[in-house]
C-alpha atoms as a PDB file:
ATOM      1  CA  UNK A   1       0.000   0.000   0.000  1.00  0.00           C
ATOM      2  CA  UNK A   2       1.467   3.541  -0.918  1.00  0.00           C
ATOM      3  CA  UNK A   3       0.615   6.398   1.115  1.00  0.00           C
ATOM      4  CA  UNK A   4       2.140   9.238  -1.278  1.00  0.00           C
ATOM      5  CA  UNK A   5      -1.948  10.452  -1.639  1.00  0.00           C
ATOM      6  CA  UNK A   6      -1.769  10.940   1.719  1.00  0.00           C
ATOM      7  CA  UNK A   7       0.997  12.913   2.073  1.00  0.00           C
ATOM      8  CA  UNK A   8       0.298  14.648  -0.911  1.00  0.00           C
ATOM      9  CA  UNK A   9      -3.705  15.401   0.230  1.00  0.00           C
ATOM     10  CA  UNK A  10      -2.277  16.166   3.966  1.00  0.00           C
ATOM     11  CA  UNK A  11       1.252  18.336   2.367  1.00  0.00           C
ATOM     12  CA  UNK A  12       2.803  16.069   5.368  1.00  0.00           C
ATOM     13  CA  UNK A  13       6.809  15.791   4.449  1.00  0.00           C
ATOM     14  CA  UNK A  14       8.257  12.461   3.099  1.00  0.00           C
ATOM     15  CA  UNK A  15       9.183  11.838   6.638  1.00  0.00           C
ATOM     16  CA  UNK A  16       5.849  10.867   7.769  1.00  0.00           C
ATOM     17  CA  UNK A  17       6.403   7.681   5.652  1.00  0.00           C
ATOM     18  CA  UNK A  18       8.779   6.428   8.090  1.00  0.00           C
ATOM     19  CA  UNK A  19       6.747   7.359  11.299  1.00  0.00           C
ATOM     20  CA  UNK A  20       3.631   5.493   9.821  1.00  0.00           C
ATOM     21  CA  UNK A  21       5.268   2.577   9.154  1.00  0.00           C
ATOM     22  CA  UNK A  22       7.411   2.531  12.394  1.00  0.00           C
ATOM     23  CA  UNK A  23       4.428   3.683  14.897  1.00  0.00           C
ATOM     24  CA  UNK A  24       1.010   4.061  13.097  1.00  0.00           C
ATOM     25  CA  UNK A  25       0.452   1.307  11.483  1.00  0.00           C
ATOM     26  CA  UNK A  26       1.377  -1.347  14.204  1.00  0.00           C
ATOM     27  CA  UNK A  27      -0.844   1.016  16.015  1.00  0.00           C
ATOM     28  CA  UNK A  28      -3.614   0.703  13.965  1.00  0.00           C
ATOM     29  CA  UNK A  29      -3.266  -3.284  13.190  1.00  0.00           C
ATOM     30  CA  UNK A  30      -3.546  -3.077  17.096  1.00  0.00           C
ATOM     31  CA  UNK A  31      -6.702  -1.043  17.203  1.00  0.00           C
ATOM     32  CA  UNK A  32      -8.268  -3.495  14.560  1.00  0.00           C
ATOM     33  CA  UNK A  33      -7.056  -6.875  17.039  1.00  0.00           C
ATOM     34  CA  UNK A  34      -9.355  -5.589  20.007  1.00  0.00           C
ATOM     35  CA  UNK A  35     -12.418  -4.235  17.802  1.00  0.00           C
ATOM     36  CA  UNK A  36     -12.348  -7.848  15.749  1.00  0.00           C
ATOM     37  CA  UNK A  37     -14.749  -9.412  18.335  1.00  0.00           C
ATOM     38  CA  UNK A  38     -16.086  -6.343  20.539  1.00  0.00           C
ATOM     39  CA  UNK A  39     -19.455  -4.906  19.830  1.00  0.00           C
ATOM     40  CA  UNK A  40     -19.081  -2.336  16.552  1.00  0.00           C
ATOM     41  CA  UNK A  41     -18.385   0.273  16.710  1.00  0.00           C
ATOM     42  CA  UNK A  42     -15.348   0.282  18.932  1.00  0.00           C
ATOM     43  CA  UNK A  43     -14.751   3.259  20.431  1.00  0.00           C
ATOM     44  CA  UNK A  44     -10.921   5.141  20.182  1.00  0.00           C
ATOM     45  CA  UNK A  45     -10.173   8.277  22.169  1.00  0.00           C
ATOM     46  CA  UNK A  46      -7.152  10.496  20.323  1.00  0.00           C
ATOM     47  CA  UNK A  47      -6.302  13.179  23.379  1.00  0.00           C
ATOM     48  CA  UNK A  48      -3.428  15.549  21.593  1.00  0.00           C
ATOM     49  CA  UNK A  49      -2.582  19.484  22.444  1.00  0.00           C
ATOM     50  CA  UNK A  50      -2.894  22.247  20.243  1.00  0.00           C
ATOM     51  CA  UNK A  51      -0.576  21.466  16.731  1.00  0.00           C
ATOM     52  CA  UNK A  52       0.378  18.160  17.940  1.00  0.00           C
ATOM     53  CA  UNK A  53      -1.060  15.478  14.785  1.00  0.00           C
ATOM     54  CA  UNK A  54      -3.884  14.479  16.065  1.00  0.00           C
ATOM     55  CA  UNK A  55      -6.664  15.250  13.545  1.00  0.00           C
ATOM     56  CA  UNK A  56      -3.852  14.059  11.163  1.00  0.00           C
ATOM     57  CA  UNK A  57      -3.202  10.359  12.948  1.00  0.00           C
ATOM     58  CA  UNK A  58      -6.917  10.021  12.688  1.00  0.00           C
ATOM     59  CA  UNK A  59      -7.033  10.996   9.096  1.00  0.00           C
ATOM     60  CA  UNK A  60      -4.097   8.267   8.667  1.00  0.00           C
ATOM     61  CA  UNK A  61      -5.801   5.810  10.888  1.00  0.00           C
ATOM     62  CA  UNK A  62      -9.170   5.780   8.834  1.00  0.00           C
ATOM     63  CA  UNK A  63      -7.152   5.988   5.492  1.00  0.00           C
ATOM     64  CA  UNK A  64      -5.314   2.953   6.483  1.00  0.00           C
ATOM     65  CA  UNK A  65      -7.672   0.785   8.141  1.00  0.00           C
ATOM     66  CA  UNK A  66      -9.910   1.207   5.062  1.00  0.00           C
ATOM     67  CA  UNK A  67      -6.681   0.538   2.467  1.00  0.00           C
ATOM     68  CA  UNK A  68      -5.492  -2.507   4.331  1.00  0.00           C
ATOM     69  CA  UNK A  69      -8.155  -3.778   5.561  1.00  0.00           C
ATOM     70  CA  UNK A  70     -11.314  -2.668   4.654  1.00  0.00           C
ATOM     71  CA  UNK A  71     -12.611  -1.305   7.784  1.00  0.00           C
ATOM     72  CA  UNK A  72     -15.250   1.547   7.483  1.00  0.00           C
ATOM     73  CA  UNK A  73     -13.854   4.043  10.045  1.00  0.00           C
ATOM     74  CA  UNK A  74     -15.191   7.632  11.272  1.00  0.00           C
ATOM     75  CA  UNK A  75     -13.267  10.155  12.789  1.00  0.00           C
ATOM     76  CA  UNK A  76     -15.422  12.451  15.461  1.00  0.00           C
ATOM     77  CA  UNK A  77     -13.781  15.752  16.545  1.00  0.00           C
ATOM     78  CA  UNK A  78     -14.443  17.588  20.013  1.00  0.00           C
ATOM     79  CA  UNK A  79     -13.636  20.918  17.795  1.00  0.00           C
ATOM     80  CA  UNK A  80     -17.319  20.276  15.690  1.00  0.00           C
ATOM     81  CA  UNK A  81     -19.987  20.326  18.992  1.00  0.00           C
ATOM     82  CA  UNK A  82     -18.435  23.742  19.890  1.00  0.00           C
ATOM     83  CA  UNK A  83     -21.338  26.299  20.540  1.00  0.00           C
ATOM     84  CA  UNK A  84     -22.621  28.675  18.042  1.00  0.00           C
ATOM     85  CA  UNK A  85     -21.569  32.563  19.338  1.00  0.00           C
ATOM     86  CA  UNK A  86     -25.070  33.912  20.535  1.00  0.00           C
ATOM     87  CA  UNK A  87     -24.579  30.737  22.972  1.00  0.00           C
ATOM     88  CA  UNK A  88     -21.037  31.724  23.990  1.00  0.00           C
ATOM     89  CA  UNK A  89     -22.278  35.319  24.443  1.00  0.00           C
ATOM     90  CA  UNK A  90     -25.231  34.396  26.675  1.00  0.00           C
ATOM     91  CA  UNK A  91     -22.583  32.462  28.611  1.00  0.00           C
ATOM     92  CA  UNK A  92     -20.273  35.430  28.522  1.00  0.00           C
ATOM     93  CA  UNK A  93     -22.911  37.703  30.285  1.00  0.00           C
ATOM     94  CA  UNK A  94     -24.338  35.306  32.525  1.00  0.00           C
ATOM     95  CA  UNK A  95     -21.238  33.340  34.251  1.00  0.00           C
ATOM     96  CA  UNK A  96     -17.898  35.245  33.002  1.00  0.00           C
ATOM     97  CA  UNK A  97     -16.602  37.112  30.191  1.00  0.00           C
ATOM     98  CA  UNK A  98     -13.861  34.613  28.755  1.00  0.00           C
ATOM     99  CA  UNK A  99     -16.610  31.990  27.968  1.00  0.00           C
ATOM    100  CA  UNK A 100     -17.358  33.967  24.865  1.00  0.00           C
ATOM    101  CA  UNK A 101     -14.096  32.443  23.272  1.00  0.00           C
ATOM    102  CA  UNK A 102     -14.332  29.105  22.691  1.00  0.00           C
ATOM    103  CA  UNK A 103     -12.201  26.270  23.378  1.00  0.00           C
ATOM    104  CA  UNK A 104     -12.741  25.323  27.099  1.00  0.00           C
ATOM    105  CA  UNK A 105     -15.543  22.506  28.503  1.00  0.00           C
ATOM    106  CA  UNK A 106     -18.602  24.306  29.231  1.00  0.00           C
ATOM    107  CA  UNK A 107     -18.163  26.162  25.465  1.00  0.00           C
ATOM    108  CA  UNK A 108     -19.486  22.532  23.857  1.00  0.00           C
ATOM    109  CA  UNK A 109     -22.476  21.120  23.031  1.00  0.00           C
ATOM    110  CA  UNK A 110     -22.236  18.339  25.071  1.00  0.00           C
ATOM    111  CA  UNK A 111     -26.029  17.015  24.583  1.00  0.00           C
ATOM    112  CA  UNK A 112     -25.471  17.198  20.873  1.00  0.00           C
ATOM    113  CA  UNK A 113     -21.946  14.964  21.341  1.00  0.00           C
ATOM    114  CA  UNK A 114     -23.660  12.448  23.477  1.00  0.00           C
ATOM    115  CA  UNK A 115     -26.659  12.010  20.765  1.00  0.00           C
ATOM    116  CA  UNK A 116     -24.408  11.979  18.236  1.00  0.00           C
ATOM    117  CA  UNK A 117     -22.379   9.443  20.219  1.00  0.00           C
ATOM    118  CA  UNK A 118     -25.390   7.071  20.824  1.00  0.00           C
ATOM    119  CA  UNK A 119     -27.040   7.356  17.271  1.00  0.00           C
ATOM    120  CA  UNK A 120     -23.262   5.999  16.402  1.00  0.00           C
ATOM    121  CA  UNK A 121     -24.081   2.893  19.182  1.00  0.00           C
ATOM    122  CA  UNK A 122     -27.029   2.050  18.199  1.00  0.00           C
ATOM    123  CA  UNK A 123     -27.950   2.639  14.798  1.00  0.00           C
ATOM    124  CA  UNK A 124     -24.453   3.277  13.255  1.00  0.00           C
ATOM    125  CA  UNK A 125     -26.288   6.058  10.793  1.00  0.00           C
ATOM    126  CA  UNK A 126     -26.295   9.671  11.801  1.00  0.00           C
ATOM    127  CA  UNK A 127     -25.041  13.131  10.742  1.00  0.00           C
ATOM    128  CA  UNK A 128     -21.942  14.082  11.904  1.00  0.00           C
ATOM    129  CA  UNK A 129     -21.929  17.923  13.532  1.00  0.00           C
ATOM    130  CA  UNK A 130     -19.452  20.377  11.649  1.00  0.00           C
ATOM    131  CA  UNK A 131     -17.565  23.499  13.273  1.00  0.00           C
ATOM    132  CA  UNK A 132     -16.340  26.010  10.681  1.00  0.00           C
ATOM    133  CA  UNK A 133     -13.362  28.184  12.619  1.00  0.00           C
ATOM    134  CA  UNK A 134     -13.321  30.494  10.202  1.00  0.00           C
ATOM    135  CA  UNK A 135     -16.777  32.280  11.103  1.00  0.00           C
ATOM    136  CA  UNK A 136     -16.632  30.701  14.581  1.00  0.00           C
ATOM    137  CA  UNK A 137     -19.602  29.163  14.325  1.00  0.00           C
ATOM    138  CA  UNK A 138     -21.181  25.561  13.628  1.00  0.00           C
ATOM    139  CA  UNK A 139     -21.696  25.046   9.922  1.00  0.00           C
ATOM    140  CA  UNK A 140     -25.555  24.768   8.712  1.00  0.00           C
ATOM    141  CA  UNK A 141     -27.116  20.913   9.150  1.00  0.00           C
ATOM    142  CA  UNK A 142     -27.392  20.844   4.967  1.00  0.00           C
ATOM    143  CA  UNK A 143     -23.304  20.804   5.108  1.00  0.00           C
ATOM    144  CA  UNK A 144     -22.810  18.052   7.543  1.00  0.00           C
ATOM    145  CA  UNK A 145     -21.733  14.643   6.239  1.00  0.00           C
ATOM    146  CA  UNK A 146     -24.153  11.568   6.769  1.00  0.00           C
ATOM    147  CA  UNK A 147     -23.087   8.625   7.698  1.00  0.00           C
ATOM    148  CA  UNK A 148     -25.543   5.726   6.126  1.00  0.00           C
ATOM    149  CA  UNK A 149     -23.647   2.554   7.192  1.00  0.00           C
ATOM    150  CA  UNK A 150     -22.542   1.467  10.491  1.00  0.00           C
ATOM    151  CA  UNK A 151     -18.804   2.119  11.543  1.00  0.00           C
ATOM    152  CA  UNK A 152     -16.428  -0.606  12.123  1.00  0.00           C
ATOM    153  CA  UNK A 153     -14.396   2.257  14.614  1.00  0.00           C
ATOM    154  CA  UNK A 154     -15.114   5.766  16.093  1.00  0.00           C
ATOM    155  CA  UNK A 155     -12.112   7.830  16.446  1.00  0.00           C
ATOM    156  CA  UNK A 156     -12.862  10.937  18.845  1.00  0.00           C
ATOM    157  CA  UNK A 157     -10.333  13.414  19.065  1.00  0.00           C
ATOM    158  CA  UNK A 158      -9.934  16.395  21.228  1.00  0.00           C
ATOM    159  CA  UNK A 159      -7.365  18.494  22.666  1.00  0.00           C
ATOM    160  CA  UNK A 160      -9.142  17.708  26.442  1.00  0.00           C
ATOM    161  CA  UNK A 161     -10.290  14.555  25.505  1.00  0.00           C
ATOM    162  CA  UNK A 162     -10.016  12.406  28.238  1.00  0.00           C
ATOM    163  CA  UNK A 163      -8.802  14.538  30.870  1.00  0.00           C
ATOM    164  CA  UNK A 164      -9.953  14.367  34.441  1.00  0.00           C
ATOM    165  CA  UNK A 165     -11.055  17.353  36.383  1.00  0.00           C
ATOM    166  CA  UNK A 166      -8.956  19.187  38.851  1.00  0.00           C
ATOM    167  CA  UNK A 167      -9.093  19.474  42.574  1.00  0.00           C
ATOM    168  CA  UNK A 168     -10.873  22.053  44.282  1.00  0.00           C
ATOM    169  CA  UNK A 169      -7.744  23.630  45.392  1.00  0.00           C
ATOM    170  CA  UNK A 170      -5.518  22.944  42.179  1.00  0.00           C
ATOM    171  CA  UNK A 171      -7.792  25.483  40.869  1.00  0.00           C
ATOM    172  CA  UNK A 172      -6.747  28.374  43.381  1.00  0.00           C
ATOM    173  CA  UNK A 173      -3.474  29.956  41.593  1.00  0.00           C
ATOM    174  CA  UNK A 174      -3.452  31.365  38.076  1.00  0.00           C
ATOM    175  CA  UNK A 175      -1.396  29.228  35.764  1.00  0.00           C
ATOM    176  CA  UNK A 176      -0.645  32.535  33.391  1.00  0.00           C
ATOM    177  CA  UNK A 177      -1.351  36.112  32.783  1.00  0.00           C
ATOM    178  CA  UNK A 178      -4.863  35.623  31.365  1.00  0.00           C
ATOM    179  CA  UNK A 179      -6.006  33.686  34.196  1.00  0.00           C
ATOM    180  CA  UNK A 180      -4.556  36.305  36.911  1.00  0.00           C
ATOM    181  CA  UNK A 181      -6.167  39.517  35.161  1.00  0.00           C
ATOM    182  CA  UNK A 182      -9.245  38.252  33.308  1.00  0.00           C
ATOM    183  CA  UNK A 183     -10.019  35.478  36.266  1.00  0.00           C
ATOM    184  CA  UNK A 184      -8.620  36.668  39.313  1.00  0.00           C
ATOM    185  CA  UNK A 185     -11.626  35.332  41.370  1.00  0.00           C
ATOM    186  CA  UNK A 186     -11.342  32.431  39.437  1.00  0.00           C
ATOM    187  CA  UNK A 187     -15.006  32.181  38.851  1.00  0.00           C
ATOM    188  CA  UNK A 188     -14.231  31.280  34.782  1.00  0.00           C
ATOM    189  CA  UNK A 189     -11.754  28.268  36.062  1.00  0.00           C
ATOM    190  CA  UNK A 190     -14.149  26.778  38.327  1.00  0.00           C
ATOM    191  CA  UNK A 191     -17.115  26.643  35.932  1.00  0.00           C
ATOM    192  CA  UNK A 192     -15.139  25.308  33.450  1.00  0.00           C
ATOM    193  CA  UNK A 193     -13.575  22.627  35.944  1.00  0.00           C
ATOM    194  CA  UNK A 194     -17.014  21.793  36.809  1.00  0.00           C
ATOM    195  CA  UNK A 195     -18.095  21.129  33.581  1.00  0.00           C
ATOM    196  CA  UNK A 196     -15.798  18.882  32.700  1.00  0.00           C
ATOM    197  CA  UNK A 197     -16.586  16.622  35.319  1.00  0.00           C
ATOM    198  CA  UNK A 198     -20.429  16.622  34.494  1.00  0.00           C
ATOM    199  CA  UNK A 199     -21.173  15.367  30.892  1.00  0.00           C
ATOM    200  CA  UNK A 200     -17.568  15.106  29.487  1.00  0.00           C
ATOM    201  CA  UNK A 201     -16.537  12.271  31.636  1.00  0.00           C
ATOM    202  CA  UNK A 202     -19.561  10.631  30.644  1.00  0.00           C
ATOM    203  CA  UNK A 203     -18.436  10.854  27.096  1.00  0.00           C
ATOM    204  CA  UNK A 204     -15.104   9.850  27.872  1.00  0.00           C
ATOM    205  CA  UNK A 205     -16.131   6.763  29.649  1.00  0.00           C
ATOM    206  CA  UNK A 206     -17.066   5.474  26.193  1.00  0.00           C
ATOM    207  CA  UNK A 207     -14.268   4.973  24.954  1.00  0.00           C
ATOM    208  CA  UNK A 208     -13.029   1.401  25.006  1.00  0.00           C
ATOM    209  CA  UNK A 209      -9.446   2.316  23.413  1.00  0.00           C
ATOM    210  CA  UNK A 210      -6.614   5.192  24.795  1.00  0.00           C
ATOM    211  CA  UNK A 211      -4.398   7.085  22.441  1.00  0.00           C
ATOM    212  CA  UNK A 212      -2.375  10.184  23.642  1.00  0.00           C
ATOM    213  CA  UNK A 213      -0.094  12.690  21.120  1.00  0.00           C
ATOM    214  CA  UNK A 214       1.785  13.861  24.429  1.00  0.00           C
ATOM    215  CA  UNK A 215       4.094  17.381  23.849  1.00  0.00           C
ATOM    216  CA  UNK A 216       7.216  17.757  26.285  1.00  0.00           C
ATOM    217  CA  UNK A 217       5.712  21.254  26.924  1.00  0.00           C
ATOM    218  CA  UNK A 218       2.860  23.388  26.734  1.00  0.00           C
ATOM    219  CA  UNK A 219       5.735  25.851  25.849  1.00  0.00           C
ATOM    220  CA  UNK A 220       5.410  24.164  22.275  1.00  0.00           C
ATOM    221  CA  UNK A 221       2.063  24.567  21.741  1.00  0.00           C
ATOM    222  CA  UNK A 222       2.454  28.185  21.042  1.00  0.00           C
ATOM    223  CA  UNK A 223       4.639  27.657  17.627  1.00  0.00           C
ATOM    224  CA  UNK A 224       2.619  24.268  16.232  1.00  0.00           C
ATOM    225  CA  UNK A 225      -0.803  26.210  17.061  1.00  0.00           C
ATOM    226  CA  UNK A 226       1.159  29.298  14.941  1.00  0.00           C
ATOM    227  CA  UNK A 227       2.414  27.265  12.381  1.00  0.00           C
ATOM    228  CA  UNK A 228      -1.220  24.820  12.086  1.00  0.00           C
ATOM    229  CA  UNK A 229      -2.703  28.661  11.415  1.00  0.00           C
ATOM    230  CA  UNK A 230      -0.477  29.351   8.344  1.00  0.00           C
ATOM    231  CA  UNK A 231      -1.351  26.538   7.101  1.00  0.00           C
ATOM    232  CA  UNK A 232      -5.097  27.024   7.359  1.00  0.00           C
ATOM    233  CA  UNK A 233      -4.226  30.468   5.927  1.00  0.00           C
ATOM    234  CA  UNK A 234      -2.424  28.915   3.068  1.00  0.00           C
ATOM    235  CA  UNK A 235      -5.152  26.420   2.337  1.00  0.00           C
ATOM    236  CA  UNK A 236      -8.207  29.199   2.785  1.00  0.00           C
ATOM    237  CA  UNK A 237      -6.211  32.017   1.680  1.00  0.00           C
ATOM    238  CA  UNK A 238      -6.622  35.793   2.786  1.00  0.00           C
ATOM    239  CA  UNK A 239     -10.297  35.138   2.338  1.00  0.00           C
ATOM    240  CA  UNK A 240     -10.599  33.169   5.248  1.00  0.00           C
ATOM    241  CA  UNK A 241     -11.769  35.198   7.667  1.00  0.00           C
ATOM    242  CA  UNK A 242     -11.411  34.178  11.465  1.00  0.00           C
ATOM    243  CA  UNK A 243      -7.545  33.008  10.883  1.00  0.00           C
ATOM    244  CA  UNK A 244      -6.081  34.376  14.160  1.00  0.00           C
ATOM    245  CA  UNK A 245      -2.431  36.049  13.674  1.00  0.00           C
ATOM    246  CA  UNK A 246       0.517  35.140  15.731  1.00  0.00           C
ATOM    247  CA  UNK A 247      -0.236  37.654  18.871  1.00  0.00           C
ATOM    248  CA  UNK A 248      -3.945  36.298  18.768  1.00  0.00           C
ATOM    249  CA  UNK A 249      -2.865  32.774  19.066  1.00  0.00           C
ATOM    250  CA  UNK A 250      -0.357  33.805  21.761  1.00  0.00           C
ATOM    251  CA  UNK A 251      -3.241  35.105  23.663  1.00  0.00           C
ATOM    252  CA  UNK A 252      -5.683  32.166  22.677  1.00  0.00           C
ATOM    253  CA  UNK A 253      -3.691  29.421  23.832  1.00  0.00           C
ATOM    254  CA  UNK A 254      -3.442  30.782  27.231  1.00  0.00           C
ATOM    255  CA  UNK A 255      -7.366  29.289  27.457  1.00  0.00           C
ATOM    256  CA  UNK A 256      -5.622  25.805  27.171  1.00  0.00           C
ATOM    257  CA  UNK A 257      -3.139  25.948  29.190  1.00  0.00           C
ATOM    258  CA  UNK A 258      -4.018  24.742  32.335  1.00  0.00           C
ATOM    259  CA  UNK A 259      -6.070  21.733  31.278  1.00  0.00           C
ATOM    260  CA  UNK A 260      -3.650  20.898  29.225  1.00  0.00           C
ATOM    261  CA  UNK A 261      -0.551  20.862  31.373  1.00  0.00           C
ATOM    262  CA  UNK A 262      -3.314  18.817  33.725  1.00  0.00           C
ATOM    263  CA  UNK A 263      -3.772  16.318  31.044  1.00  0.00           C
ATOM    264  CA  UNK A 264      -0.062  15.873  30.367  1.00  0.00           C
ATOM    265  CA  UNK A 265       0.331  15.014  34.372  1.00  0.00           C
ATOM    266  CA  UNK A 266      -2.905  12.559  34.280  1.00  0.00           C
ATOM    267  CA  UNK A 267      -3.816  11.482  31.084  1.00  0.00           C
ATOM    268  CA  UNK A 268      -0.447   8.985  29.941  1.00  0.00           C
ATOM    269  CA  UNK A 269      -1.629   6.620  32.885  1.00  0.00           C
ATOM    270  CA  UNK A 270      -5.016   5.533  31.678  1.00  0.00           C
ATOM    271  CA  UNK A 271      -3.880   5.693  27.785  1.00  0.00           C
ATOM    272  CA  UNK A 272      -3.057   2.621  26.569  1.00  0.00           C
ATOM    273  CA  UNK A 273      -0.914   3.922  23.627  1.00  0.00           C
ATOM    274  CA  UNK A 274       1.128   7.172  24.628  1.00  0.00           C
ATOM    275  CA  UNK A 275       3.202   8.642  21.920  1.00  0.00           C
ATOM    276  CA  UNK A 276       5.731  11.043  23.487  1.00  0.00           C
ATOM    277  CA  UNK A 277       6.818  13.917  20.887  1.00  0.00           C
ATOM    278  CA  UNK A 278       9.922  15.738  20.656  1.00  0.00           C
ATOM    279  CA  UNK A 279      10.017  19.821  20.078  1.00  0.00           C
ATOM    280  CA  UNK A 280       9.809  18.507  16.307  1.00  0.00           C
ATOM    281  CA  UNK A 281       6.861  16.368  16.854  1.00  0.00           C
ATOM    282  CA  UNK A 282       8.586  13.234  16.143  1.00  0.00           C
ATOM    283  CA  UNK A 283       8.066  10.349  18.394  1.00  0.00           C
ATOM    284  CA  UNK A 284      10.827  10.184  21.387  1.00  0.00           C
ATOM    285  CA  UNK A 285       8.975   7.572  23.234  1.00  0.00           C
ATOM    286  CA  UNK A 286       6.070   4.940  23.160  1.00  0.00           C
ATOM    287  CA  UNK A 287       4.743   3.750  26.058  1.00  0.00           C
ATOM    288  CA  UNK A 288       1.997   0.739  25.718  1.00  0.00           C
ATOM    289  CA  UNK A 289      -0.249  -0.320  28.325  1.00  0.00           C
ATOM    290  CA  UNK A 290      -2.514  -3.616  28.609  1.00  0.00           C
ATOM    291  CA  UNK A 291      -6.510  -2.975  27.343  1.00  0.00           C
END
């Protein structure tokens, strides 16, 4: 099987060849040994930060499991059951002013992902929800694909996907400058903290399957966020309104940061597959754990 489409469709460098083969692919023949005799559709949770490859591994996963061995496969992504803007506004005015950006748990439509996640169970046929970043702003119901025949595997990404809440007094100092001037009550931390441990963690308990993208810092999520924008920019073109500029993302990443640094703590334990990345992206380490 040759995967120069794919690298071609994805503009991923030659080098990706080599990572597939070494890491990807034994990962996905092992995703495809565990689903053979479980109840379709398995369920896969991809947890990645900002710029780290996960929408990208999922795009390879469902390319190759459908090459090699002709697995229908869906990819889900926590980035398409973000709230329109009126919502985010409403939430803005009513509980704190940085809800109006979205990103965090309480800025998804969690009902929608758990209905979407159970039409998937049950009936296999549903249409998938679709976030376009560009207006910020879920796309209308006439552009989102259908899915008419039952999956073989789910793949759910997310950059939070996964990851526990924090405790009560984890929550008490600001983890950067956005957090100590915007929040300094902290009344935007703890909503969000509370939210994930409502209906997210009954999303994540779903998943039968544990993949983690882990970055060595949340200091690199700042330059793969900048450089995953130039490349939307490149793609789109100056037309594509939305496409944040360096200084925005600088500012918008500080919304991530402390769940993410959480996840990087708590999330590699209850992965089963943990791919540790290098300040390149490549794969330092892989650390496997037992189903």
């Amino acid at each position: 099987m040759d995967i120069a489409s794919f690298l071609s469709e994805h503009q991923l460098p030659e080098t990706y060849r080599q990572t597939a083969q070494n890491w990807f692919i034994p990962l996905a023949d092992e995703i495809k040994s565990h689903c053979s005799g479980a109840r379709r559709p398995f369920f896969v949770g991809v947890n990645g930060c900002q710029g780290s490859g996960k929408s990208t591994l999922c795009d390879f996963l469902v390319f190759y499991l459908g090459q090699a061995h002709g697995l229908n496969v869906v990819t889900v992504s926590l980035d398409d059951f973000y709230l329109p803007k009126s919502d985010r506004n409403a939430l803005a005015i009513k509980v704190h002013p940085l809800l109006a950006t979205r990103g965090v748990p309480g800025t998804h439509n969690t009902p929608l992902a758990l209905a979407t996640l159970a039409r998937l169970r049950e009936y296999g046929t549903v249409s998938l929800p679709r976030f376009n970043k560009a207006t910020d702003d879920p796309r209308p119901v006439t552009e989102w694909p259908v899915i008419n025949s039952p999956p073989d595997i789910v793949l759910i990404e997310g950059w939070c996907w996964g990851v526990p809440p924090q405790l009560e007094q984890e929550l008490d100092t600001p983890v950067n400058e956005l957090e100590a001037n915007e929040d300094p009550l902290g009344t935007w931390r703890r909503f969000v903290n509370s939210q994930l441990a409502g209906d997210y963690q009954t999303l994540f308990s779903q998943m039968q399957y544990w993949v983690m993208l882990k970055g060595p810092s949340f200091d690199h999520v700042y330059r793969w966020r900048c450089e995953q924008e130039h490349k939307l920019l490149a793609k789109q073109g100056p037309a594509g309104s939305g496409i944040m500029t360096d200084e925005q993302i600088a500012r918008f990443i500080q919304h991530y940061q402390r769940l993410t640094e959480h996840g990087f703590t708590t999330l590699p334990g209850r992965c089963n597959h943990v791919f540790e990345l290098d300040e390149n992206r490549h794969i330092a380490k892989v650390v496997k754990q037992p189903l």
